[in-house]
Protein backbone atom coordinates (compact mmCIF):
# COMPACT_ATOMS: atom_id res chain seq x y z
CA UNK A 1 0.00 0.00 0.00
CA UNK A 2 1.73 3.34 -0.75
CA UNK A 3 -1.14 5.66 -0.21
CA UNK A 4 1.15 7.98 1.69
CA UNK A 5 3.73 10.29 1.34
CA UNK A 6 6.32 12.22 3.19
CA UNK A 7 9.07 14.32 1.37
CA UNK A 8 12.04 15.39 2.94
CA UNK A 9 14.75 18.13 2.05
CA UNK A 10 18.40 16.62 3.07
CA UNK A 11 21.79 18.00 2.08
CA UNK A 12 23.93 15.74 -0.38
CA UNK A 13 26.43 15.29 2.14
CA UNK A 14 24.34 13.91 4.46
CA UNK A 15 22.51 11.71 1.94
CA UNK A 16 25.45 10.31 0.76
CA UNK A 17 26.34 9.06 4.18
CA UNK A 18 22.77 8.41 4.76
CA UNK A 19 22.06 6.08 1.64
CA UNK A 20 25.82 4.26 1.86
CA UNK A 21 27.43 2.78 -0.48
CA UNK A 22 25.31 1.40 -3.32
CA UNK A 23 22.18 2.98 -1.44
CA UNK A 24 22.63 0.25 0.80
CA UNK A 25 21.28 1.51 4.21
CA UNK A 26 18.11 2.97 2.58
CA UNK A 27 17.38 -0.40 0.84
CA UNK A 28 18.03 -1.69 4.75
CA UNK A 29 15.10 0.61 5.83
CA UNK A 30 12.75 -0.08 2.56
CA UNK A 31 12.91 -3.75 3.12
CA UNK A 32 13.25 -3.53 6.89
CA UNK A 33 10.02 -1.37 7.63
CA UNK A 34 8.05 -1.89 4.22
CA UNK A 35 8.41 1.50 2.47
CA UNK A 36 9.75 2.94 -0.44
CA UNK A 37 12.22 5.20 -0.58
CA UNK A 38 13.26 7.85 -3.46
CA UNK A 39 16.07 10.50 -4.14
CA UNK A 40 15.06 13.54 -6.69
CA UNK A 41 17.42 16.68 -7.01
CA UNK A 42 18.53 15.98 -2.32
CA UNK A 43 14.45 15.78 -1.79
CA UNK A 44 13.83 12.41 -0.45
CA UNK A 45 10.15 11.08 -0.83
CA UNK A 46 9.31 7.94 1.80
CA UNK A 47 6.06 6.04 0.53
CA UNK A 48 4.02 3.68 1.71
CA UNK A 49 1.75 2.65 4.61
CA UNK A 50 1.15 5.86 7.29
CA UNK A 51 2.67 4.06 10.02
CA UNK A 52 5.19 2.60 8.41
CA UNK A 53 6.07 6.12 6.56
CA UNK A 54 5.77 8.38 9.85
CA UNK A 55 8.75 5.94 11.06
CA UNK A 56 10.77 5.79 8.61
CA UNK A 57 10.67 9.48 8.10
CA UNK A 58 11.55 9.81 11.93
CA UNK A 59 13.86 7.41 11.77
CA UNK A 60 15.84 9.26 8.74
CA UNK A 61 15.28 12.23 10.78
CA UNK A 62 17.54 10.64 13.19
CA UNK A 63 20.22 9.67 11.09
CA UNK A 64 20.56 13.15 9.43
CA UNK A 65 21.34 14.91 12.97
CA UNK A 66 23.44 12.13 13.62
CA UNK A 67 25.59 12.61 10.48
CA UNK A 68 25.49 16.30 11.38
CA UNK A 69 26.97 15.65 14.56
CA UNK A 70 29.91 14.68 12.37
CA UNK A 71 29.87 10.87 12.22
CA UNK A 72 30.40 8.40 9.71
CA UNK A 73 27.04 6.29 9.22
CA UNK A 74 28.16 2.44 9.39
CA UNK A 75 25.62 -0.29 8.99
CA UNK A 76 25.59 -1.01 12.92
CA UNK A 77 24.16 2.40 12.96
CA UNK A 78 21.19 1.80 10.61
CA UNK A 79 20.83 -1.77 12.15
CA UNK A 80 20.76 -0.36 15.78
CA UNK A 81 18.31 2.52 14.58
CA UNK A 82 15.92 -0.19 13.40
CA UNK A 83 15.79 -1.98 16.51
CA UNK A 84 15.22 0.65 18.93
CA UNK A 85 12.90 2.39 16.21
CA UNK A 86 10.64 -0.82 16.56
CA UNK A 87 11.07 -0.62 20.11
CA UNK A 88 9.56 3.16 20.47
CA UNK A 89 12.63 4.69 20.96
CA UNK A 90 13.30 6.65 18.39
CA UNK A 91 16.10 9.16 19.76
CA UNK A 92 17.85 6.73 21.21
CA UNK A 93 20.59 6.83 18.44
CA UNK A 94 21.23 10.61 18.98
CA UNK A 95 21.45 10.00 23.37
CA UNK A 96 23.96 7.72 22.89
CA UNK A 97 25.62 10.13 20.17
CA UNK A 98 25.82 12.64 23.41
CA UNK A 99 28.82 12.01 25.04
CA UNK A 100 32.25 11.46 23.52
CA UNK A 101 34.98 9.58 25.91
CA UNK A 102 38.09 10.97 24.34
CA UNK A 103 40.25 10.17 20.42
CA UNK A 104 42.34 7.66 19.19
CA UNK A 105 45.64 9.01 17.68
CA UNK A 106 44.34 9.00 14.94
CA UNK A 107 41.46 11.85 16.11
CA UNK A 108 38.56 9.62 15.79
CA UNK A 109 36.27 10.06 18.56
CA UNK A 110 35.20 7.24 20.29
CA UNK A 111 31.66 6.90 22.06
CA UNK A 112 29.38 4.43 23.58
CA UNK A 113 27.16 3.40 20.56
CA UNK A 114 24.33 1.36 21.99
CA UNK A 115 22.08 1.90 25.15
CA UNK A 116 23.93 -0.97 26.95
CA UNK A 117 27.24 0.72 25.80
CA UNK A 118 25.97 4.12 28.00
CA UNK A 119 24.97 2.37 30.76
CA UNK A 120 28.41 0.56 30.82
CA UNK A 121 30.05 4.28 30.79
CA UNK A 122 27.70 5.33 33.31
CA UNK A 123 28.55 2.52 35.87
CA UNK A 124 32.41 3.20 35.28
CA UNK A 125 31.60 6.91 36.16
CA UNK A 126 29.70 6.55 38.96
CA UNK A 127 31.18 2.93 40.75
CA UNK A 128 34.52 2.41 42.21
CA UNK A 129 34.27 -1.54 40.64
CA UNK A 130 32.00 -2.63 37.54
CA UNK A 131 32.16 -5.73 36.25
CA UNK A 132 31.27 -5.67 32.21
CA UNK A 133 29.85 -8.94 31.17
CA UNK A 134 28.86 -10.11 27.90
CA UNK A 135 29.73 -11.50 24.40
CA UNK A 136 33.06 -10.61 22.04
CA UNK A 137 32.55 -7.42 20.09
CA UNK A 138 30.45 -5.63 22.81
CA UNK A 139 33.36 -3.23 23.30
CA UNK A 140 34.05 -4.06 26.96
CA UNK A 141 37.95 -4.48 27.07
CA UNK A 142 38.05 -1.35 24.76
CA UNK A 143 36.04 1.19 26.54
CA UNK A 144 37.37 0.33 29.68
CA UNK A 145 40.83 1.25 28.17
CA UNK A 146 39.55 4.80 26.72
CA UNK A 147 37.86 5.65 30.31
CA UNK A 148 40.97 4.58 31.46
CA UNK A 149 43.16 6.44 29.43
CA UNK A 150 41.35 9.51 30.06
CA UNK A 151 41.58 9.41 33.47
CA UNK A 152 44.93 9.15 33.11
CA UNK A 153 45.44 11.97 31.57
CA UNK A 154 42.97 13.80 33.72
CA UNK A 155 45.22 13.36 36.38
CA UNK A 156 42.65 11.41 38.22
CA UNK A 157 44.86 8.37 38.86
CA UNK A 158 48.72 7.94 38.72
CA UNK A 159 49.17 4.94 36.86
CA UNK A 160 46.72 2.88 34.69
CA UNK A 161 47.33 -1.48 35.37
CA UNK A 162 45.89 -3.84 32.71
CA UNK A 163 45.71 -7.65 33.69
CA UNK A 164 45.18 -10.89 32.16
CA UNK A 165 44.79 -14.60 33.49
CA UNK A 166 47.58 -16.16 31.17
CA UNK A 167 45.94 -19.77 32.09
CA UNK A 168 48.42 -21.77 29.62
CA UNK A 169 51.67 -19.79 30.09
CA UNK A 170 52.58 -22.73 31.96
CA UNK A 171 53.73 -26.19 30.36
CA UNK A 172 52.12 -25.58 27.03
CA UNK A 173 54.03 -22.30 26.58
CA UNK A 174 57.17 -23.41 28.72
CA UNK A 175 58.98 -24.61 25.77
CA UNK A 176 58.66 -20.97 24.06
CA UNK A 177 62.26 -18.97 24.39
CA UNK A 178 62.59 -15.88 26.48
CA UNK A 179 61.79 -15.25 30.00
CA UNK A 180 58.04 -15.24 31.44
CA UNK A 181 56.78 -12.05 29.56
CA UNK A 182 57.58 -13.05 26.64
CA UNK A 183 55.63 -16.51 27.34
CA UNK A 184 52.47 -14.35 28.16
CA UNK A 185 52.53 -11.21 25.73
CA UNK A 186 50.28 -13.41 23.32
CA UNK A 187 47.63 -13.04 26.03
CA UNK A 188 48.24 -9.33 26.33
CA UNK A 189 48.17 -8.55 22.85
CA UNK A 190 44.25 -7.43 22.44
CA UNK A 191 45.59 -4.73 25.72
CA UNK A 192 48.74 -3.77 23.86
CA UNK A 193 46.55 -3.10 20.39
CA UNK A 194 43.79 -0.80 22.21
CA UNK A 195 46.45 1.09 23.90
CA UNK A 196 48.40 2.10 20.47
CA UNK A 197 45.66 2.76 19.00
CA UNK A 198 44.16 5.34 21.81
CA UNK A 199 47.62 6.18 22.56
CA UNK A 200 50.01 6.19 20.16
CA UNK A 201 52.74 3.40 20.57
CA UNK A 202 55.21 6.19 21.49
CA UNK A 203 53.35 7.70 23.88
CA UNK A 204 52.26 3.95 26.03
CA UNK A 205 56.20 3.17 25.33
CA UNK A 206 57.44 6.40 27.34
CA UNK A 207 54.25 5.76 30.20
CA UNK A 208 55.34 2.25 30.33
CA UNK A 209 59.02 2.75 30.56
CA UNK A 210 58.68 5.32 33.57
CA UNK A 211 56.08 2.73 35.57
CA UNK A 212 52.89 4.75 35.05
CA UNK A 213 51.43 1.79 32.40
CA UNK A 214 51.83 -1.38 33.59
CA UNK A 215 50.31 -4.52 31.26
CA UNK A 216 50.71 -7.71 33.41
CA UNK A 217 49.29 -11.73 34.32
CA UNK A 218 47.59 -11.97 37.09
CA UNK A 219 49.49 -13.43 38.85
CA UNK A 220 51.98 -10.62 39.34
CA UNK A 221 48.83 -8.76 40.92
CA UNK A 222 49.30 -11.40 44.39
CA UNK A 223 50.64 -9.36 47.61
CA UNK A 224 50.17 -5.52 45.83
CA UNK A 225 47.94 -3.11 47.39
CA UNK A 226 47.30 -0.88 44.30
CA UNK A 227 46.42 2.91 45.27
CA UNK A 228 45.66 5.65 42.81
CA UNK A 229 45.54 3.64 39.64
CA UNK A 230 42.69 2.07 37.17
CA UNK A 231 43.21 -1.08 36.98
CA UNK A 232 41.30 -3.18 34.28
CA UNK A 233 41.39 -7.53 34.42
CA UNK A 234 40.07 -8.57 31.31
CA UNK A 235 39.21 -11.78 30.50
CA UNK A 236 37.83 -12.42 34.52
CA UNK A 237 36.00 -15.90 33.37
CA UNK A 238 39.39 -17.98 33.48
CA UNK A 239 40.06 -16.76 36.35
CA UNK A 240 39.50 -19.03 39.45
CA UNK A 241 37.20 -17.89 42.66
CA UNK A 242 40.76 -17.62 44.27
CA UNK A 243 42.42 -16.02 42.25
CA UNK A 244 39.57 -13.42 41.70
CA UNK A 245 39.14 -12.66 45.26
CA UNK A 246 43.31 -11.92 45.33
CA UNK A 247 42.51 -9.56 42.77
CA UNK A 248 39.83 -7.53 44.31
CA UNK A 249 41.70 -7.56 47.42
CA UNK A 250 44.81 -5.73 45.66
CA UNK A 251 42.42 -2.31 45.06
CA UNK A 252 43.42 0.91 47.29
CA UNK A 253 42.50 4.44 48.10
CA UNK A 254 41.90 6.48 44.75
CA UNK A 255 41.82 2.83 42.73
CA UNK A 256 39.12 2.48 40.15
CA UNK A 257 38.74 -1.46 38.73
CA UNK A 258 37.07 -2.45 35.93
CA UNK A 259 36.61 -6.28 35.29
CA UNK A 260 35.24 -7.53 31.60
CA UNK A 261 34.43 -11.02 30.83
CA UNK A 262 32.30 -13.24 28.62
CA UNK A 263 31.28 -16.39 30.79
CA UNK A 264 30.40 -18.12 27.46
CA UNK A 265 34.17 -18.35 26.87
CA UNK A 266 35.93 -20.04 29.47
CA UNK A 267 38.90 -21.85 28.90
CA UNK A 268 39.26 -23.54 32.37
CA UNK A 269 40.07 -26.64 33.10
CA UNK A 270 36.41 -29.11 33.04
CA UNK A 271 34.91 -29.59 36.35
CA UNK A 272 36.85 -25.75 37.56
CA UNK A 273 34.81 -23.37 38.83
CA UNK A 274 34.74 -19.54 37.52
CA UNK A 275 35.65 -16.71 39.16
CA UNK A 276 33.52 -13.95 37.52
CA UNK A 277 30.38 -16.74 38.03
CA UNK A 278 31.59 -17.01 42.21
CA UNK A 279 31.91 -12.95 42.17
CA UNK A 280 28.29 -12.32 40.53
CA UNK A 281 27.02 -14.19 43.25
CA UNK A 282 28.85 -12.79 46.15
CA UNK A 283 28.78 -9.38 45.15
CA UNK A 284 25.79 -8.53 43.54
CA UNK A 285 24.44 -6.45 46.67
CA UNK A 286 27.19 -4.54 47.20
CA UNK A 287 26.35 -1.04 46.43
CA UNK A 288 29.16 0.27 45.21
CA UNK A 289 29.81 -2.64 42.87
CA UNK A 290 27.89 -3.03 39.45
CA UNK A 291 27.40 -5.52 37.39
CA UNK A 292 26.48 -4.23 33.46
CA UNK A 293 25.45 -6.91 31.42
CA UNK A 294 25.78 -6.72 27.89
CA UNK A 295 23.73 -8.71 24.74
CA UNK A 296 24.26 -9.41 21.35
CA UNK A 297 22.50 -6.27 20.63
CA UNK A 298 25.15 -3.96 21.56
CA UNK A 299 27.72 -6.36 19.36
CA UNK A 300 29.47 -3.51 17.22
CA UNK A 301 31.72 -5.41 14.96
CA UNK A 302 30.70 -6.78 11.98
CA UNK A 303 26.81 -7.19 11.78
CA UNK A 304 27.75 -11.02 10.57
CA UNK A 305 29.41 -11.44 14.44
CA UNK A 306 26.06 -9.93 15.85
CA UNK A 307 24.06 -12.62 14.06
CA UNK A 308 26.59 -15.71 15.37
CA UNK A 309 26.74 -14.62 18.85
CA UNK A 310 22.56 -14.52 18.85
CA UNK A 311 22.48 -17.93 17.32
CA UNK A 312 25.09 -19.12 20.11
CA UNK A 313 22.62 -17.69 23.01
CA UNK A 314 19.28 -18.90 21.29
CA UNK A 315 21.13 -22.22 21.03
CA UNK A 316 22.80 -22.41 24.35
CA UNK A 317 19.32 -21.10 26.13
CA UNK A 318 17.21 -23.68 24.72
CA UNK A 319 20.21 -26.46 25.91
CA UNK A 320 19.76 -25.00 29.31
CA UNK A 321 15.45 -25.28 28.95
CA UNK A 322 16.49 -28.96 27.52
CA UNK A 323 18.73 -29.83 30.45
CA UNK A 324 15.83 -28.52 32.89
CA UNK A 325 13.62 -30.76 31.80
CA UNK A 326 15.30 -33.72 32.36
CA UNK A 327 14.02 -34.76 36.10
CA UNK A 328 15.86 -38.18 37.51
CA UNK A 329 13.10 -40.84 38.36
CA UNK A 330 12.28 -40.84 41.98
CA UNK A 331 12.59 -44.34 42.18
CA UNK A 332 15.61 -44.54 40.69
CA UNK A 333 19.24 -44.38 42.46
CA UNK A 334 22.98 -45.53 40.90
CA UNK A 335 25.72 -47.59 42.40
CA UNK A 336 29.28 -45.91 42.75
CA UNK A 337 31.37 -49.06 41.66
CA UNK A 338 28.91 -49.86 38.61
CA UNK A 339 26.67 -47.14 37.62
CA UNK A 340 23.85 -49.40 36.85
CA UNK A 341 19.97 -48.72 38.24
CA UNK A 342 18.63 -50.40 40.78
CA UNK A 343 15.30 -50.51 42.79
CA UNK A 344 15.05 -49.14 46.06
């Protein structure tokens, strides 16, 4: 049905960040909320059903301030739109626009860019610990390190420590040359990456040669008290209940600690128990503590990685509903020695 009309006057810069590349976003939003859209001389005409016109039109509203702002649309963008569009939230987009952390080195700001993003930045702000939970590409490890790195050079803390569990730098790295950093700087790679790119590789060189950035395992962490620093362990679901409670037991006056982790992803021994699991449980009351749990909707990679992780938690939830369906038979008990059933 395309009844209805709405025409809209938009300047060719930010129509040709609006449409993308081979119109693709707009053919996103035509097939997405069952309109058609048209470009004649930078007026735009949306047709189609009313309600499906009024939000489209809204919705393109939206993305024109947002390219105002400055910002390179990307297909996460349009995606993200979509969803919260649907959801009755149509400035949503432009909220999470507000606020911009700090640059990379290379001058590209970098901002929270979905709603569970914001209220990650939020908790960091406002909480001396936060624990970010939730899939890969969710930006956890990487915001952390811009907050971070901006209070750093806010002079709010002296020194900035980034940790890792290195779980196999053990015997299945022992055999690697060079002493024990060198075993572990695979694990620390993802920290070393964020921090050139926010940083510059000069700059973190000079701050790491004078002490003020450490990048460590965890286990150097054992028997520190750590004042005036933030102190990020990423990776926290291979690390062990013990090992996690050291940790949190390291933090001092002035610290700020952010732990990130994606309990989907452990790479513990079977049968060992999880850290970040043990600390959600003890810790969830604790008021100064927050836990920000992130979904595959605030995935900002690739849309294709958005789409796996969902089909990973769709698959793994209805495993769980599977698993809690299976009752044992009342009448039913096993033998140590042999396994086998027999009748009370």
């Amino acid at each position: 049905m395309t009844d209805f009309q709405i025409r809209m006057q938009i300047d060719a810069d930010d129509m040709q960040n609006i449409f993308g590349e081979n119109d693709a976003y707009i053919r996103k939003i035509e097939d997405d909320l069952k309109v058609v859209i048209t470009d004649r001389n930078g007026a735009v005409t949306i047709s189609g059903g009313q309600s499906a016109v009024q939000k489209a039109a809204r919705l393109v509203d939206e993305l024109v301030e947002f390219s105002k702002r400055g910002n390179t649309i990307q297909e996460q963008n349009v995606t993200y739109a979509l969803e919260l569009s649907k959801e009755g939230e149509d400035e949503a987009l432009l909220e999470i626009d507000s606020e911009c952390i700090c640059h990379t080195i290379a001058g590209k700001p970098i901002k929270p860019k979905t709603l569970g993003q914001k209220k990650y930045i939020e908790a960091i702000k406002d909480k001396m610990i936060v624990f970010g939970l939730g899939p890969a590409g969710t930006g956890k490890t990487y915001l952390a390190m811009a907050m971070a790195i901006t209070a750093f050079k806010n002079h709010e803390v002296e020194r900035i420590i980034l940790t890792r569990p290195a779980i196999e730098a053990g015997e299945k790295l022992g055999f690697l040359p060079g002493d024990l950093q060198s075993k572990v700087d695979p694990y620390l790679r993802p920290l070393y990456d964020a921090l050139y790119q926010i940083m510059g590789a000069e700059n973190f060189q000079k701050n790491m040669e004078k002490g003020l950035i450490e990048v460590a395992p965890l286990a150097y962490m054992r028997g520190r008290t750590l004042d005036n620093a933030y102190i990020i362990l990423d990776e926290a679901q291979n690390t062990t209940p013990a090992q996690m409670k050291m940790f949190l037991t390291r933090i001092g006056f002035g610290s700020k600690v952010i732990v990130t982790g994606d309990a989907s992803q452990k790479d513990l021994a079977v049968g060992t128990q999880s850290g970040l699991d043990v600390a959600e449980r003890v810790l969830g009351r604790i008021n100064d503590i927050a836990f920000i749990r992130m979904t595959s909707r605030d995935v900002v990679r690739h849309p294709l990685v958005q789409k796996i992780v969902k089909a990973y938690e769709d698959y793994e939830s209805r495993l769980n509903e599977s698993s809690e369906k299976k009752i044992p038979h009342k009448n039913r008990t096993y033998s140590r020695k042999t396994s086998m059933p027999f009748r009370k």
